[in-house]
C-alpha atoms as a PDB file:
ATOM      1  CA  UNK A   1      59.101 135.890 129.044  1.00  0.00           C
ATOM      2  CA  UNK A   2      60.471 139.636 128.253  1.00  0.00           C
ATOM      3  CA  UNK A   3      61.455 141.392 125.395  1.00  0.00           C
ATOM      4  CA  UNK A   4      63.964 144.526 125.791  1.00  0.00           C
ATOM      5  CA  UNK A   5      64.415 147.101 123.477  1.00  0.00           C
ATOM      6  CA  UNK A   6      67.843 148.830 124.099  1.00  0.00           C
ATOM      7  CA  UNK A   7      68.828 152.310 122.586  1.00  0.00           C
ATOM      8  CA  UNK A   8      72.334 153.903 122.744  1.00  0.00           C
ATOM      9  CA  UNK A   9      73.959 156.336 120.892  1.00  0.00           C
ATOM     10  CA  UNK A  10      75.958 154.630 118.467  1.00  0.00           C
ATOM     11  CA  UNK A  11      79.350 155.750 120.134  1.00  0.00           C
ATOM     12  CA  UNK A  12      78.369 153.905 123.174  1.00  0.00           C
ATOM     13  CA  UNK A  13      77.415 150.745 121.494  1.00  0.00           C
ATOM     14  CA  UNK A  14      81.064 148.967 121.818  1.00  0.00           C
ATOM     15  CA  UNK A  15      80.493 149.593 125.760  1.00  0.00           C
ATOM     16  CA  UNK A  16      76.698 147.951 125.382  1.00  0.00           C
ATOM     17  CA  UNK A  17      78.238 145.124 123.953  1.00  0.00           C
ATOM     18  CA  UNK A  18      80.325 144.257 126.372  1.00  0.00           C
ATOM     19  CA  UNK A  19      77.798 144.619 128.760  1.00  0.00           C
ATOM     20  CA  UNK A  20      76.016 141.903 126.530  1.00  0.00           C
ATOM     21  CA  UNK A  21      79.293 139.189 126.654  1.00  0.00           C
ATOM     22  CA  UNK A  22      79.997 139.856 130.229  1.00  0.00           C
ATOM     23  CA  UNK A  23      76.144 138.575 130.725  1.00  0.00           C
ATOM     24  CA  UNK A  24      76.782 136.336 128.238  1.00  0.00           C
ATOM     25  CA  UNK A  25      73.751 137.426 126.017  1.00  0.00           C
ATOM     26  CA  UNK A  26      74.810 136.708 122.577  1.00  0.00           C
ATOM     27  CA  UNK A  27      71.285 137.127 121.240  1.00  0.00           C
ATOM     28  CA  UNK A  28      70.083 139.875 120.230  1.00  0.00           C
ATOM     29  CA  UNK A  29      68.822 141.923 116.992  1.00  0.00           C
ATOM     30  CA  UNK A  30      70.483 145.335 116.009  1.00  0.00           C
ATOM     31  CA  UNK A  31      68.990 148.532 114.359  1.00  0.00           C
ATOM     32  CA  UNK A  32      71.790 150.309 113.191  1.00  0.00           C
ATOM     33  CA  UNK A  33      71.561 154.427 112.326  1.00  0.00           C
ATOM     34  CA  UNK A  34      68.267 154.744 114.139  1.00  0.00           C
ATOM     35  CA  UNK A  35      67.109 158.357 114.206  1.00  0.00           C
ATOM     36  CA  UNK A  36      65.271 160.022 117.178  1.00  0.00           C
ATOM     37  CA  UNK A  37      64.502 161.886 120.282  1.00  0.00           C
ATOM     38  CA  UNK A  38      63.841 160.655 124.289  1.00  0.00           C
ATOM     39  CA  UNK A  39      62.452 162.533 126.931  1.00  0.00           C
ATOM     40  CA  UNK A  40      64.691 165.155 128.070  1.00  0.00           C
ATOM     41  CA  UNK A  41      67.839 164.094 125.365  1.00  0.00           C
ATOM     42  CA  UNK A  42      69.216 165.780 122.494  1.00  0.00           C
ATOM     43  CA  UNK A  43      68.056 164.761 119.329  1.00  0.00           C
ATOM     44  CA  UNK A  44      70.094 162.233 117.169  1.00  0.00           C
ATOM     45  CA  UNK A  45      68.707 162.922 113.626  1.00  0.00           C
ATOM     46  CA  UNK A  46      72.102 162.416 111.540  1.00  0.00           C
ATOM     47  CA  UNK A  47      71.902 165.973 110.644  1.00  0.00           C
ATOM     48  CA  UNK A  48      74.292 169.032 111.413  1.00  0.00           C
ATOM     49  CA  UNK A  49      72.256 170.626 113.817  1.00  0.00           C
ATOM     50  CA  UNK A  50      71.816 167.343 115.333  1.00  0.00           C
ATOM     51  CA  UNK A  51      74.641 164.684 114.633  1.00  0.00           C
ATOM     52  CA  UNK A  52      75.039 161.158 115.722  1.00  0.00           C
ATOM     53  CA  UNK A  53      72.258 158.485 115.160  1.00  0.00           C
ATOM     54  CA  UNK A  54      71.441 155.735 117.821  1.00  0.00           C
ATOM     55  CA  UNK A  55      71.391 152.130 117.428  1.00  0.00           C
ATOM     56  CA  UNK A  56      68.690 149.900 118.501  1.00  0.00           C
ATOM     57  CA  UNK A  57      68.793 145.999 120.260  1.00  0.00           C
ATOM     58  CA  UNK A  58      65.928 144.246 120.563  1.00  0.00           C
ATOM     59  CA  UNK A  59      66.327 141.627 122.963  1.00  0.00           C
ATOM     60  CA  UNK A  60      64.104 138.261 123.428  1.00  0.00           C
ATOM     61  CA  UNK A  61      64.602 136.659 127.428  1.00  0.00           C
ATOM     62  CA  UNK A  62      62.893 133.401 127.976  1.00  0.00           C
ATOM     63  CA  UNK A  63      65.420 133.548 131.279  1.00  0.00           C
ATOM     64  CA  UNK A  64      64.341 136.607 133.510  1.00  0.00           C
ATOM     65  CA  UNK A  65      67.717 136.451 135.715  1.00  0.00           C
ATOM     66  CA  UNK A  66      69.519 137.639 132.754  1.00  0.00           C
ATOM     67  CA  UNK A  67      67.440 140.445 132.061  1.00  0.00           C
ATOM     68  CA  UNK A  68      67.880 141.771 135.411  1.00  0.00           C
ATOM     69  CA  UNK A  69      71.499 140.666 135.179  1.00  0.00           C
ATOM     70  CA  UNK A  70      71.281 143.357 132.351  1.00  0.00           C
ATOM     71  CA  UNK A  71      69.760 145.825 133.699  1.00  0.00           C
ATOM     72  CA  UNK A  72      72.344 145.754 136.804  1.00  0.00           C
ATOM     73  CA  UNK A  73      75.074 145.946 134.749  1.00  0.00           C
ATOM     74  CA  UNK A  74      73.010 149.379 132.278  1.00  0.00           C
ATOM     75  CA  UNK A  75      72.736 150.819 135.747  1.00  0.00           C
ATOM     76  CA  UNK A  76      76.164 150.585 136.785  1.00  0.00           C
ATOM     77  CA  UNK A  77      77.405 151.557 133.654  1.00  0.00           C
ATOM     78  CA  UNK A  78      75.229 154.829 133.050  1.00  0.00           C
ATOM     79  CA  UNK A  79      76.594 156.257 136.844  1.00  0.00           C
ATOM     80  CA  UNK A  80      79.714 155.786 134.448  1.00  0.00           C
ATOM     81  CA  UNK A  81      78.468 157.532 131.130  1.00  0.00           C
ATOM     82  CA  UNK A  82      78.874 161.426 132.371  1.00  0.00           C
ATOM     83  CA  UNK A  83      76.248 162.934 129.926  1.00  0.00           C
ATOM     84  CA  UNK A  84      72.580 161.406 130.827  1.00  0.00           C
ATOM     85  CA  UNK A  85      72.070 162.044 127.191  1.00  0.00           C
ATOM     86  CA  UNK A  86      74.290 159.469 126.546  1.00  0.00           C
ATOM     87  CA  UNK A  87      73.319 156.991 128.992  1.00  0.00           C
ATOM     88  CA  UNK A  88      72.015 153.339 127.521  1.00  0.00           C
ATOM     89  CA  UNK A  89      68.444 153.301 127.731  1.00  0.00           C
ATOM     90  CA  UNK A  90      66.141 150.106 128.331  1.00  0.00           C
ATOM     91  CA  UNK A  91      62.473 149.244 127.307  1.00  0.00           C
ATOM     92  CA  UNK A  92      60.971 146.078 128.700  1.00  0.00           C
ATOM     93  CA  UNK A  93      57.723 144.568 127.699  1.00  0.00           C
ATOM     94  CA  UNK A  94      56.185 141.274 128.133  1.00  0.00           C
ATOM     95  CA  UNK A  95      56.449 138.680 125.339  1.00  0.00           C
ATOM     96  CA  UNK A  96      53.911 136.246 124.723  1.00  0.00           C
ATOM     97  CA  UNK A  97      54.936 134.149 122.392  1.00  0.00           C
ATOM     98  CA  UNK A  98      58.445 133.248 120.369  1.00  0.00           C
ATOM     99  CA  UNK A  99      58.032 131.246 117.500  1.00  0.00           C
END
């Protein structure tokens, strides 16, 4: 089992979601207004020096094929997404247990 942690700004998050229905994930918990930084990006802190906040899915696969179903589909949409800053970033990890 996997857990994913997904982070996009929160403009992008209509286009993660239908990444989600056309891999028919309809699981998933959402952080909404999530401040921060990645490697490399521009800040999203909510402020006016740096607007925009991000939103955060957390993501619980017993099923690994649609994980990487996922993670085919965030790759073919970021060579979409012209800004890297804006591209849909994704955090895997194993999970042990779900109970």
């Amino acid at each position: 089992m996997k857990i994913a942690f997904l982070v996009c700004n929160d403009v992008i998050s209509p286009r993660l979601m239908k990444l989600l229905d056309e891999a028919h994930i309809d699981f998933y918990t959402r952080w909404e207004h999530a401040k921060g930084r990645g490697h490399g990006t521009d800040p999203h802190l909510d402020t006016r020096s740096f607007p925009g906040t991000n939103a955060v899915y957390m993501i619980a696969f017993e099923e690994e094929a649609k994980l990487d179903l996922l993670i085919q589909e965030i790759t073919e949409a970021n060579k979409e997404i012209p800004r890297p800053d804006d591209h849909i970033r994704l955090f895997q990890v194993p999970l042990e247990r779900i109970v």
